[in-house]
C-alpha atoms as a PDB file:
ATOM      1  CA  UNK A   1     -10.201 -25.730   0.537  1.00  0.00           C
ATOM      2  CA  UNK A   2     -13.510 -24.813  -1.081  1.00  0.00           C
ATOM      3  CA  UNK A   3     -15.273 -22.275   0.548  1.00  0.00           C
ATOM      4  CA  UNK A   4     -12.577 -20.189   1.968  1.00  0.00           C
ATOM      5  CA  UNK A   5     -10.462 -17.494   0.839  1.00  0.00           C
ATOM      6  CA  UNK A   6      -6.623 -18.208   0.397  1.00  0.00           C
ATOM      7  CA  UNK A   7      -5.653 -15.640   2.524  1.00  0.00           C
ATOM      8  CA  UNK A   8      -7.786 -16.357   5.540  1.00  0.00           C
ATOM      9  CA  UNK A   9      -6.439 -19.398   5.737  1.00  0.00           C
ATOM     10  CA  UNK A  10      -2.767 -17.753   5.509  1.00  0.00           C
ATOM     11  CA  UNK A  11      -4.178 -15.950   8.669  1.00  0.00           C
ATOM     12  CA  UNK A  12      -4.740 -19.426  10.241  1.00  0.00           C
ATOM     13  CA  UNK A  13      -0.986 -20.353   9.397  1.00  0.00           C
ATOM     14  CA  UNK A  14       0.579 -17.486  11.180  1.00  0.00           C
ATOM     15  CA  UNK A  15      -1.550 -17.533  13.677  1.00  0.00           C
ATOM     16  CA  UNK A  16       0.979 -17.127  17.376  1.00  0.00           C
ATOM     17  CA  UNK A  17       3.482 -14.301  15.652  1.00  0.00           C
ATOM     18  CA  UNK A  18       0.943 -12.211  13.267  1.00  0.00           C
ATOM     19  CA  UNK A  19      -1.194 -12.012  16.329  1.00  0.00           C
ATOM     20  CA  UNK A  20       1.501 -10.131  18.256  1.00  0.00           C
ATOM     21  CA  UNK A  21       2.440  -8.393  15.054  1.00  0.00           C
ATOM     22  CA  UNK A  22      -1.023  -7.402  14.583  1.00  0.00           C
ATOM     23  CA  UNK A  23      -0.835  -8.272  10.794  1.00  0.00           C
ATOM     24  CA  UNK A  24      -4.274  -7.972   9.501  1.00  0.00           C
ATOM     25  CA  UNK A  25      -5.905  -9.016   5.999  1.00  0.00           C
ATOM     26  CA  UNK A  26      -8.938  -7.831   4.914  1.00  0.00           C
ATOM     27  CA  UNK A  27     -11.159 -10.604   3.046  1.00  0.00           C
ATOM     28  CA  UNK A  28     -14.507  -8.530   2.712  1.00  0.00           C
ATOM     29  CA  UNK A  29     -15.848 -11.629   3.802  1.00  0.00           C
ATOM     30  CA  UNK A  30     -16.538 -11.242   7.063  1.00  0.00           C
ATOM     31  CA  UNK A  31     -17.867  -7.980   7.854  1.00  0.00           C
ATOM     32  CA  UNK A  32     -21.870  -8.804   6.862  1.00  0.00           C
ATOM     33  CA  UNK A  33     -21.580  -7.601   3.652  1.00  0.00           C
ATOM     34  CA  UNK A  34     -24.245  -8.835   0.584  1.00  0.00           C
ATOM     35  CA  UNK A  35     -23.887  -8.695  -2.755  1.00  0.00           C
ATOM     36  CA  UNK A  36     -23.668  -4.918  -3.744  1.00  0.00           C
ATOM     37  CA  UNK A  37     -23.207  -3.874  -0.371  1.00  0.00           C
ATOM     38  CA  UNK A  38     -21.501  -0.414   0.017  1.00  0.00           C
ATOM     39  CA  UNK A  39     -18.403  -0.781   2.077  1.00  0.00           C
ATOM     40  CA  UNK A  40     -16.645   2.547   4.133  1.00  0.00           C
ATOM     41  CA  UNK A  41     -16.159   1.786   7.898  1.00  0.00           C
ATOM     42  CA  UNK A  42     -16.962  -1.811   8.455  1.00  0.00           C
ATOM     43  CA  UNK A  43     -12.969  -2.262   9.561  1.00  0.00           C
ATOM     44  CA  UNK A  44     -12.967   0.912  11.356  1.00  0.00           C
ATOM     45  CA  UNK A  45     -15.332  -0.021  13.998  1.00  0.00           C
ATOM     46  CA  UNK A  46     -18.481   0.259  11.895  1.00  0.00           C
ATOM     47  CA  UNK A  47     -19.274  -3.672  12.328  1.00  0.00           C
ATOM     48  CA  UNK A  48     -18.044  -5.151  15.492  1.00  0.00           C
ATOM     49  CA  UNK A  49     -15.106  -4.635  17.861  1.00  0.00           C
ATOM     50  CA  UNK A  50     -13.662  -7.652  16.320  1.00  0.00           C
ATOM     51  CA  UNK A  51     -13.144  -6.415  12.536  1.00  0.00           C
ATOM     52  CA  UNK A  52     -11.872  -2.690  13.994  1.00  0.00           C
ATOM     53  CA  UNK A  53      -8.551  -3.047  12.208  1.00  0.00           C
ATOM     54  CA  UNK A  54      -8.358   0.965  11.694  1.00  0.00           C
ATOM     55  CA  UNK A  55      -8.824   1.255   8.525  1.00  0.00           C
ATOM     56  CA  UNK A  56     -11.470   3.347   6.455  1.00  0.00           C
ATOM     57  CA  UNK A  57     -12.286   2.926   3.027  1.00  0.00           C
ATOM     58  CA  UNK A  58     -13.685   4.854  -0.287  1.00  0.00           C
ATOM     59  CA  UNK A  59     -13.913   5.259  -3.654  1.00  0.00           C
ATOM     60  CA  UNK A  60     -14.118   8.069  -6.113  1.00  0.00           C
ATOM     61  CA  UNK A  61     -15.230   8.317  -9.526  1.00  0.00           C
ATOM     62  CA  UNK A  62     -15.605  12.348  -9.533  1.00  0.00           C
ATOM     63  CA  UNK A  63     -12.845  13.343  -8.481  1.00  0.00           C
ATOM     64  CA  UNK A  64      -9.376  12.754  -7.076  1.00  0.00           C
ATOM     65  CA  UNK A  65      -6.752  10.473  -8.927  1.00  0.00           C
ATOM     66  CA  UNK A  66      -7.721   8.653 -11.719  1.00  0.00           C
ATOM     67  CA  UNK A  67     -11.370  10.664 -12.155  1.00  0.00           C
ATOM     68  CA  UNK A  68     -14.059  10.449 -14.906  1.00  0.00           C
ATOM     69  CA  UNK A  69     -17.314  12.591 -14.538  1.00  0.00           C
ATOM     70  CA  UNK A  70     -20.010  10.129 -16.086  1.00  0.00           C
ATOM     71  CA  UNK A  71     -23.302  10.860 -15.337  1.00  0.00           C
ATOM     72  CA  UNK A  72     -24.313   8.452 -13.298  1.00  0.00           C
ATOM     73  CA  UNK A  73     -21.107   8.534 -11.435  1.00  0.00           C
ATOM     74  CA  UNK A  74     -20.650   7.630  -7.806  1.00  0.00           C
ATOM     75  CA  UNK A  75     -18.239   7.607  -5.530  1.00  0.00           C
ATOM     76  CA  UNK A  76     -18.829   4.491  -3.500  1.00  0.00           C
ATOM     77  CA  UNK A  77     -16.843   0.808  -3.292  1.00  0.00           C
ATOM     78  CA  UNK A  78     -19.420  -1.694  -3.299  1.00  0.00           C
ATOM     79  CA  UNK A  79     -18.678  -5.702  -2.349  1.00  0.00           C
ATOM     80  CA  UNK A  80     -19.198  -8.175  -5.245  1.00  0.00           C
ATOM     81  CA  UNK A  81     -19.540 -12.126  -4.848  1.00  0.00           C
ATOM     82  CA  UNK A  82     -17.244 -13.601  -7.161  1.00  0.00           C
ATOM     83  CA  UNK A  83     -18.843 -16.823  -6.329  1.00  0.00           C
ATOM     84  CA  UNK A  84     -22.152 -15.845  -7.578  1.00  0.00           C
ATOM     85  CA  UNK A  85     -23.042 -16.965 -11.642  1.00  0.00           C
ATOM     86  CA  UNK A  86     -23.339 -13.744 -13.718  1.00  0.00           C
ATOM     87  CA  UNK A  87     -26.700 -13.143 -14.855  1.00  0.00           C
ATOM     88  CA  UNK A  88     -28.545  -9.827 -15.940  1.00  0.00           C
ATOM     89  CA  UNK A  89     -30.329  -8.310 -13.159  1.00  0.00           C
ATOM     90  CA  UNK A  90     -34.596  -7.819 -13.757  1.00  0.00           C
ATOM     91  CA  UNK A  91     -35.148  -4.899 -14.879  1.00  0.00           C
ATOM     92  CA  UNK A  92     -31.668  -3.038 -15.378  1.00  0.00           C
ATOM     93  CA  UNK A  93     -30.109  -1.810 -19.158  1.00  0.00           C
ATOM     94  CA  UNK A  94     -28.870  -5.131 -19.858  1.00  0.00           C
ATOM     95  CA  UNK A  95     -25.043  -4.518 -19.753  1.00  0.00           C
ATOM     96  CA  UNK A  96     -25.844  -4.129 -15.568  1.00  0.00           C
ATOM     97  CA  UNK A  97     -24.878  -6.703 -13.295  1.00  0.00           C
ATOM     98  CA  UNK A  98     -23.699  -9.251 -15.951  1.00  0.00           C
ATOM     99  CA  UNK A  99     -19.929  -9.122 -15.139  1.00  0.00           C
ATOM    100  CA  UNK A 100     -19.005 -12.308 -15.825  1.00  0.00           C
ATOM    101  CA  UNK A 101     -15.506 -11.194 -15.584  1.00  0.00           C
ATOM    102  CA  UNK A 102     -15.653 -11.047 -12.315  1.00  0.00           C
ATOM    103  CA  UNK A 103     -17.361 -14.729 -11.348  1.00  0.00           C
ATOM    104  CA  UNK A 104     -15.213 -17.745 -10.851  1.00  0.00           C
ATOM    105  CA  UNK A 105     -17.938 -19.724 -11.229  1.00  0.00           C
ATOM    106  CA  UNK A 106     -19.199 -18.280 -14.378  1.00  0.00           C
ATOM    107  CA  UNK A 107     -19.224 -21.675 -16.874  1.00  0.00           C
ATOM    108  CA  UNK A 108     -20.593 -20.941 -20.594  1.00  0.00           C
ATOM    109  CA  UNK A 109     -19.695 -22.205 -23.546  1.00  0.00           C
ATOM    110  CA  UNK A 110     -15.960 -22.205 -24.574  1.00  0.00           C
ATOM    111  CA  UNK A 111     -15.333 -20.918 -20.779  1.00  0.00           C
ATOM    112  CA  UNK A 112     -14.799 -22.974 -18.458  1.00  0.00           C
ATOM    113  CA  UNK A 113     -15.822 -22.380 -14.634  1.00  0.00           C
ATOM    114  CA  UNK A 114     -12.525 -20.720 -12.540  1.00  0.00           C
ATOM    115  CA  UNK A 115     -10.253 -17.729 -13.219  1.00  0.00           C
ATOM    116  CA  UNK A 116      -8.473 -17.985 -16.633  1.00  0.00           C
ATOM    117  CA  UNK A 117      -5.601 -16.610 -15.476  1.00  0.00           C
ATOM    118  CA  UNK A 118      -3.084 -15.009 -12.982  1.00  0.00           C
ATOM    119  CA  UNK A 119      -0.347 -16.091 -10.649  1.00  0.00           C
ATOM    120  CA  UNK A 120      -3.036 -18.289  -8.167  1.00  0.00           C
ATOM    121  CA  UNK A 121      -4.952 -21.377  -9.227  1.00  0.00           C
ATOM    122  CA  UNK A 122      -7.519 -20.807 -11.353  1.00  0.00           C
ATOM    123  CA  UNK A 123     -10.202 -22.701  -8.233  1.00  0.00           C
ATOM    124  CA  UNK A 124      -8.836 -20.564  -5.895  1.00  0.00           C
ATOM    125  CA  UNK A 125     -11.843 -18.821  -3.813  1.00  0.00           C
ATOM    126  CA  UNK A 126     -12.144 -15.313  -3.317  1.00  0.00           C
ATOM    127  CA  UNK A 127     -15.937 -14.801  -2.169  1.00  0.00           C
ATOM    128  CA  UNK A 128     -16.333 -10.982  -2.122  1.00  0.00           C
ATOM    129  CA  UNK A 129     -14.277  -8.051  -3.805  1.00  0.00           C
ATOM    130  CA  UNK A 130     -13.941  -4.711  -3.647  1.00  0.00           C
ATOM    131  CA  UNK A 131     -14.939  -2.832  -6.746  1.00  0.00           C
ATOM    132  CA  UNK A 132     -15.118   0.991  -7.396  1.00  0.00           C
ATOM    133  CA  UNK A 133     -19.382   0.555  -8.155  1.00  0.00           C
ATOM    134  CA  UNK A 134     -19.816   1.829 -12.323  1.00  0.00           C
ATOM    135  CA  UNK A 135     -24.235   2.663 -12.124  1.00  0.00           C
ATOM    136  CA  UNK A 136     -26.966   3.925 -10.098  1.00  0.00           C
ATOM    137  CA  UNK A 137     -29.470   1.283 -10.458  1.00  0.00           C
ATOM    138  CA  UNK A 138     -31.587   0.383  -7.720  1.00  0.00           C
ATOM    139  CA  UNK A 139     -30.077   3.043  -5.627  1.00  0.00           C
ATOM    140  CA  UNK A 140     -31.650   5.586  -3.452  1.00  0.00           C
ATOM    141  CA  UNK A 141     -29.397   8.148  -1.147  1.00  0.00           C
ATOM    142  CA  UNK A 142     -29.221   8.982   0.945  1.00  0.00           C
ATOM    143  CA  UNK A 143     -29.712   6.226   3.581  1.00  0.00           C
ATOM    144  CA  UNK A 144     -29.383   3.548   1.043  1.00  0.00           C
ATOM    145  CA  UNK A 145     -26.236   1.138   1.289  1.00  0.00           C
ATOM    146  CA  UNK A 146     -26.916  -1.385  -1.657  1.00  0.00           C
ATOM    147  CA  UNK A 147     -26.243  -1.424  -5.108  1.00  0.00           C
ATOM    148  CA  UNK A 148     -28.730  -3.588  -7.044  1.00  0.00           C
ATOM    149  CA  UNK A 149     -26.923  -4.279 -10.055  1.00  0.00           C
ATOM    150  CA  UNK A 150     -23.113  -4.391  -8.438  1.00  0.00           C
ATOM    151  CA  UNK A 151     -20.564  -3.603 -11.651  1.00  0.00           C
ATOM    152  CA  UNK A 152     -17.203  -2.641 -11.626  1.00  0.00           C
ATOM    153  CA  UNK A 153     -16.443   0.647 -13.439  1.00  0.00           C
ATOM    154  CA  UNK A 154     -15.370   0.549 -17.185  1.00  0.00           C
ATOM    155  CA  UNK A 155     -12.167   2.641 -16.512  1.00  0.00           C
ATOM    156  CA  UNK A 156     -10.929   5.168 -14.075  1.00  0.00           C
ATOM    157  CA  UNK A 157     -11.336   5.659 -10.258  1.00  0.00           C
ATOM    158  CA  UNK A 158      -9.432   4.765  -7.330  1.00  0.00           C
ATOM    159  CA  UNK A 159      -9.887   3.178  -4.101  1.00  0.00           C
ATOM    160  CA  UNK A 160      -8.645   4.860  -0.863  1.00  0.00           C
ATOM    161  CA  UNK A 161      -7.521   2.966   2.146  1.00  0.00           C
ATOM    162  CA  UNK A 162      -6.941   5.531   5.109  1.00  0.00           C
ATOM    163  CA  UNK A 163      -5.220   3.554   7.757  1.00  0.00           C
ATOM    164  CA  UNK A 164      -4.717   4.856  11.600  1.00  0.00           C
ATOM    165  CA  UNK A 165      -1.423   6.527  11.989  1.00  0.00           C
ATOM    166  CA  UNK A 166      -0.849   4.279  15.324  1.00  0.00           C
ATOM    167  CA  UNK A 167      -1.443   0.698  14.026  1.00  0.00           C
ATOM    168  CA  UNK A 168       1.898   1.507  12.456  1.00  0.00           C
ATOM    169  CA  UNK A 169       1.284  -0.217   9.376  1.00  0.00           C
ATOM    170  CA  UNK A 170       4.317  -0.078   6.971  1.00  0.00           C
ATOM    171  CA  UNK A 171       3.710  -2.446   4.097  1.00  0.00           C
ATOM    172  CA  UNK A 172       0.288  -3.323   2.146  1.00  0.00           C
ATOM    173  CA  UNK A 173      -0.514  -6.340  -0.183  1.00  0.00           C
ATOM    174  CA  UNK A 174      -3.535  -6.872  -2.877  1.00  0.00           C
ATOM    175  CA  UNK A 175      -4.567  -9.571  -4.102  1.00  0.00           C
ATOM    176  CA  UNK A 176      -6.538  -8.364  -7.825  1.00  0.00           C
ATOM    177  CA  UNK A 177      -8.894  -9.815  -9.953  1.00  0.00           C
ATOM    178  CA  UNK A 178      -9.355  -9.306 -13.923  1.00  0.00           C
ATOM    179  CA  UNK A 179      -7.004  -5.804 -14.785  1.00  0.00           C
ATOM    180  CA  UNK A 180      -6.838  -6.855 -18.298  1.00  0.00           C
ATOM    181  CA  UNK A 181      -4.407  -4.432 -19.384  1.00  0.00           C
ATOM    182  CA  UNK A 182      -0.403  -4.588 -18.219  1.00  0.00           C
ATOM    183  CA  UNK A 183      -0.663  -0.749 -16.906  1.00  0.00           C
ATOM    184  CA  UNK A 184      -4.409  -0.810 -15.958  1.00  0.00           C
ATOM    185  CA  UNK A 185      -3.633   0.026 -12.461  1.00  0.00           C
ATOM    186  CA  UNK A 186      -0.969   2.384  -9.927  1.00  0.00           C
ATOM    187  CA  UNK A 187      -0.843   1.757  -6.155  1.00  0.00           C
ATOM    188  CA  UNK A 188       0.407   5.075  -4.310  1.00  0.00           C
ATOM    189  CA  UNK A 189       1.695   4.842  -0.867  1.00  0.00           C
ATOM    190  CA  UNK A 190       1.250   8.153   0.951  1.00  0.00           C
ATOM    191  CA  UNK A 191       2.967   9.235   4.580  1.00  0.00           C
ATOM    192  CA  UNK A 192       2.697  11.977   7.151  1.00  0.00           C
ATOM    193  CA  UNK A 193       5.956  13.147   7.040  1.00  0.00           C
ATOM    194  CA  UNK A 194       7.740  13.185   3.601  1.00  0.00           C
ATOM    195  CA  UNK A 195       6.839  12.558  -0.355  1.00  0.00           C
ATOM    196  CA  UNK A 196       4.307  10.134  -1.727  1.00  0.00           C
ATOM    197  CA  UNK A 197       5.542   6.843  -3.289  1.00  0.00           C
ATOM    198  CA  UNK A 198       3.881   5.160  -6.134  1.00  0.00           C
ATOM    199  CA  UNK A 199       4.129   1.862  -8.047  1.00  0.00           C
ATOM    200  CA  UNK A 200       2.762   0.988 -11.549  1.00  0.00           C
ATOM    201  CA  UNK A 201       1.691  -2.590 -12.904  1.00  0.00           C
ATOM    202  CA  UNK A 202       4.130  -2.464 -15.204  1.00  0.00           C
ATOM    203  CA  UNK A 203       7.125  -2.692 -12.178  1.00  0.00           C
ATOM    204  CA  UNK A 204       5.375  -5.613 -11.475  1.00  0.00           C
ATOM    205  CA  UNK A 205       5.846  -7.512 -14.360  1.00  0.00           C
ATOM    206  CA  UNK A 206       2.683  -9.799 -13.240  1.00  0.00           C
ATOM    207  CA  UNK A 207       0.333 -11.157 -16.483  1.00  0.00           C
ATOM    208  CA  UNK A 208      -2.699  -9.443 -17.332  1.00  0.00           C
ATOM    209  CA  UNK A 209      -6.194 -10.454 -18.625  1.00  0.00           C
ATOM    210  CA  UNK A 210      -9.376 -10.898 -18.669  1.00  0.00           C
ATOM    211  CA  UNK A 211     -10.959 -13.254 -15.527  1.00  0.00           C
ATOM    212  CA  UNK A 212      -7.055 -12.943 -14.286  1.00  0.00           C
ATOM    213  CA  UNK A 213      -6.339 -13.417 -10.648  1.00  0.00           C
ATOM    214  CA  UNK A 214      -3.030 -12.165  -9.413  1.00  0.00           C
ATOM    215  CA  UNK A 215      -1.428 -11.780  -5.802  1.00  0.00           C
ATOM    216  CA  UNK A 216       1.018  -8.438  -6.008  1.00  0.00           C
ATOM    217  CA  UNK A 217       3.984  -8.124  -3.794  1.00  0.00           C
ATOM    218  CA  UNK A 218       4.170  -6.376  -0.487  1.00  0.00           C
ATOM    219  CA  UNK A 219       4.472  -2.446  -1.060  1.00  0.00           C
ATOM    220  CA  UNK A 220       6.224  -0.250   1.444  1.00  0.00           C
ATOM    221  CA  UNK A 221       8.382   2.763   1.151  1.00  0.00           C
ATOM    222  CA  UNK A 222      11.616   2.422  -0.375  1.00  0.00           C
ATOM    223  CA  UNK A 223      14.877   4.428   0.451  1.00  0.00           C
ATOM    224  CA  UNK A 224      15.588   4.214  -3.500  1.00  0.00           C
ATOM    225  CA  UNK A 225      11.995   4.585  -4.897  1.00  0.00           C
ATOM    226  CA  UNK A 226      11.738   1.062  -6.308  1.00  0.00           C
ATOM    227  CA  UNK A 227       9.145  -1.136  -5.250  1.00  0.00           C
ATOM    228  CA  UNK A 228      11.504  -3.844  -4.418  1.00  0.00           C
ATOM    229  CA  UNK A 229      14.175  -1.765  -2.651  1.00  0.00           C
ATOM    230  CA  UNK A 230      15.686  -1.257   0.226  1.00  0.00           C
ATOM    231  CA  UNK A 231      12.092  -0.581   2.961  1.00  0.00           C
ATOM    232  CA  UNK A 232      12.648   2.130   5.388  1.00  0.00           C
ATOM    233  CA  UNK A 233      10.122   1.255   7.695  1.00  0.00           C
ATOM    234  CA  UNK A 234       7.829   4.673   7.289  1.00  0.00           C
ATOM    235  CA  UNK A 235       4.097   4.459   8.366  1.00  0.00           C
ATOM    236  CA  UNK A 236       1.225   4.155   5.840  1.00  0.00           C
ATOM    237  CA  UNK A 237      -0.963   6.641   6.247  1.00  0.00           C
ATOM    238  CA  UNK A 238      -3.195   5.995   3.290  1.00  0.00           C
ATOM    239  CA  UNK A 239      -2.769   4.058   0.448  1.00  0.00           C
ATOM    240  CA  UNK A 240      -4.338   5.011  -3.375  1.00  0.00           C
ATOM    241  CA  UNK A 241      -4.944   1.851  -5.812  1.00  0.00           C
ATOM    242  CA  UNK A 242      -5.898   3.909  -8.888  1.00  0.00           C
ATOM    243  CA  UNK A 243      -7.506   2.814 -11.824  1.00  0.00           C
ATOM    244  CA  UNK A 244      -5.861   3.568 -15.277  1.00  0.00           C
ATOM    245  CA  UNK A 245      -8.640   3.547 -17.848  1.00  0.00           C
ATOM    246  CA  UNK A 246      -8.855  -0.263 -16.647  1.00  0.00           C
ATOM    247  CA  UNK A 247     -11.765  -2.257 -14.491  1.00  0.00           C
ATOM    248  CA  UNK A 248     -11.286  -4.557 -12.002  1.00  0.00           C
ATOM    249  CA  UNK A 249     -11.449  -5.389  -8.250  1.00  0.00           C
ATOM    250  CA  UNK A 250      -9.365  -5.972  -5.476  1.00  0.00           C
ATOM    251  CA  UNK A 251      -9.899  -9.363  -3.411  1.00  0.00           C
ATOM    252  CA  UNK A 252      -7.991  -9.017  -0.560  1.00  0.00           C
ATOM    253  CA  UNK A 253      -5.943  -6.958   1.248  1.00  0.00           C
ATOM    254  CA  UNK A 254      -3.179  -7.754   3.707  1.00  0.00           C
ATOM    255  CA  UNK A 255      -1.266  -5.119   5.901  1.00  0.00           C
ATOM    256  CA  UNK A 256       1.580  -5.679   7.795  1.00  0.00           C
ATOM    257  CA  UNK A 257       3.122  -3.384  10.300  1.00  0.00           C
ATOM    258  CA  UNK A 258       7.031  -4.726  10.432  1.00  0.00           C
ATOM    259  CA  UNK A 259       9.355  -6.344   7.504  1.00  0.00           C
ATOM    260  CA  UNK A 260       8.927  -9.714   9.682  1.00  0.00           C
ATOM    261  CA  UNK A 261       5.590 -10.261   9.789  1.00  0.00           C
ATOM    262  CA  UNK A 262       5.691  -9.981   5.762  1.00  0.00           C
ATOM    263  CA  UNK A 263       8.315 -12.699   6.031  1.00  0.00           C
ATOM    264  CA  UNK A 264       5.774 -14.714   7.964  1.00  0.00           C
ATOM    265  CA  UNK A 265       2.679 -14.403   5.061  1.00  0.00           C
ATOM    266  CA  UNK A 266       4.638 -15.010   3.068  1.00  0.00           C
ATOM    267  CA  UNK A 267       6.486 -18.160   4.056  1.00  0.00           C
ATOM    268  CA  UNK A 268       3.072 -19.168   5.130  1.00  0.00           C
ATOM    269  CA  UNK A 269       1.732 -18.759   1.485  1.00  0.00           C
ATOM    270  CA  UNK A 270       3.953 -20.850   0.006  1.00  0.00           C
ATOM    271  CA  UNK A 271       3.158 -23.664   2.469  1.00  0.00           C
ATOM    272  CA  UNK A 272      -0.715 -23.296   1.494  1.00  0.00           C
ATOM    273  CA  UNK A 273       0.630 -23.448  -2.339  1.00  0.00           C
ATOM    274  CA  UNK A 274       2.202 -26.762  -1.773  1.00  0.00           C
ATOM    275  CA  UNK A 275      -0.031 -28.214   0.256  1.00  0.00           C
ATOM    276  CA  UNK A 276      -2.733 -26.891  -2.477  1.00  0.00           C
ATOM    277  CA  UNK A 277      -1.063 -28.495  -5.413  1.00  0.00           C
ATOM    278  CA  UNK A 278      -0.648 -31.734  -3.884  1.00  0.00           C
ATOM    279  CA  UNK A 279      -4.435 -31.760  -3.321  1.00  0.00           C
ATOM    280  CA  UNK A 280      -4.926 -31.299  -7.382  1.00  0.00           C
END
C-alpha cells in the first residue's frame, strides 16, 4: 500500500454507493499542493471541477476560537508532506521547518522511521496535512501562497471548514496526526438553524502523543449532546477543529451526508485493516 493514503483507498472500496451518496474525503493530496502550500478554496472550485466538493477552508491564529496574538502570527493553513525527512530549512532561525513530529519517515537515532503511535499502523501513509502555519519565513503577501519553512503552530488556533449548505453534509471525520496532549484539541459542529455542538478529545478517549496518528469517529449532531448519541440528521454548515494550547495537523478529512454512507467507510475501513495486517 505504499504510496497512498488509507483513506483514498477507502474511497476505492465504496466506490458504487458513496458515489451516489456523494461521500467525499479530503486527502490534501490531490489538489496540486507543495510542501508549504497555502490551502483555502482548492475543494471549492479553486483547482478543477473535479475536486469542487463545496467546501472552503481557513485558519486563524488572531482571532476567533482558540486565538493567540504572536507576532508573527498568520492566519493561513498551509499543506505539509509528512513523507518528507525533517531537516532545518537554509537560512531560517533554526527551530523552522524541523518538525520532525510531523514526518513518518523521520529515522534518527533511538527513533525509528513511522508514527510512534495512535490507533493506525505506525507505516500507514498520509502524504500531506493540514496544519494551522506557526512563522512568516519566506513569505511575502500579498500574492504569495507558500510558506518556506511549513511548521505547525506551538499551541492555539483553529481550522475552519465552511461546507455548502446544499451538499447536505451531516457527519465529518478526521483523521490527526501528533496532538500530544489528551485535551489538545475540540471539534465544534455548527448549523443554520439551532445551537452549536462541540466535542472534546477527552470524549474520545483516543491515546495521545508525540508522532501519534489517530482516526476519530464520525461527528454529527446529537439529539442528547453526546458525541456518540442518538444523530438527528441536521446539516453541517461549518465545522471548527480548535486547537487547545496543543500542535498538530489534521490528515484527512471525510464527510458524509447520510448515517449510511458512514456505515459504508466504515465497514470499508475495517476491510483495508485486515487486509493490511495480513500483508505485515
Amino acid at each position: 500500500m505504499s504510496g497512498s493514503k488509507l483513506f483514498s483507498l477507502i474511497v476505492l472500496l465504496c466506490t458504487g454507493a458513496a458515489m451516489n451518496a456523494h461521500a467525499v474525503v479530503l486527502t490534501f493530496d490531490d489538489i496540486g499542493l507543495g510542501h508549504g502550500s497555502s490551502v483555502s478554496n482548492q475543494y471549492n472550485g479553486g483547482f478543477s471541477p473535479a475536486t469542487d466538493f463545496g467546501v472552503q477552508i481557513s485558519a486563524g491564529r488572531t482571532s476567533g476560537p482558540g486565538y493567540v496574538n504572536a507576532a508573527d502570527s498568520v492566519d493561513v493553513a498551509v499543506a505539509f508532506n509528512t513523507e518528507l525527512a525533517a531537516f532545518p530549512v537554509s537560512g531560517a532561525p533554526s527551530t523552522y521547518g524541523f518538525d520532525d513530529d510531523l514526518s513518518r519517515t523521520y529515522n534518527v537515532g533511538s527513533n525509528p522511521a513511522g508514527w510512534d503511535g495512535g490507533n493506525l499502523p505506525p507505516n500507514t501513509v498520509v502524504g500531506f496535512a493540514l496544519i494551522v502555519q506557526e512563522n512568516l519565513f519566506g513569505y511575502s503577501p500579498p500574492g504569495d501562497t507558500a510558506f518556506n519553512a511549513p511548521d505547525d503552530n506551538a499551541g492555539d488556533g483553529f481550522i475552519r471548514f465552511v461546507l455548502d449548505s446544499d451538499r447536505d453534509y451531516t457527519q465529518i471525520q478526521f483523521v490527526i496526526a501528533d496532538f500530544e496532549e489528551p485535551d489538545a484539541y475540540s471539534v465544534q459542529l455548527n448549523r443554520a438553524v439551532g445551537a452549536s455542538q462541540t466535542f472534546t478529545a477527552t470524549d474520545f478517549g483516543l491515546a495521545a502523543g508525540d508522532n501519534f496518528l489517530s482516526q476519530l469517529p464520525f461527528l454529527g449532531f446529537t439529539s442528547n449532546g453526546d458525541f456518540d448519541g442518538p444523530l438527528t440528521g441536521d446539516t453541517i454548515t461549518s465545522v471548527d477543529f480548535i486547537f487547545n494550547s496543543a500542535s498538530g495537523a489534521i490528515a484527512t478529512v471525510a464527510l458524509i451526508p447520510e448515517p449510511s454512507s458512514a456505515m459504508l467507510f466504515m465497514a470499508a475501513a475495517g476491510l483495508l485493516a485486515l487486509r493490511h495486517k495480513r500483508k505485515r
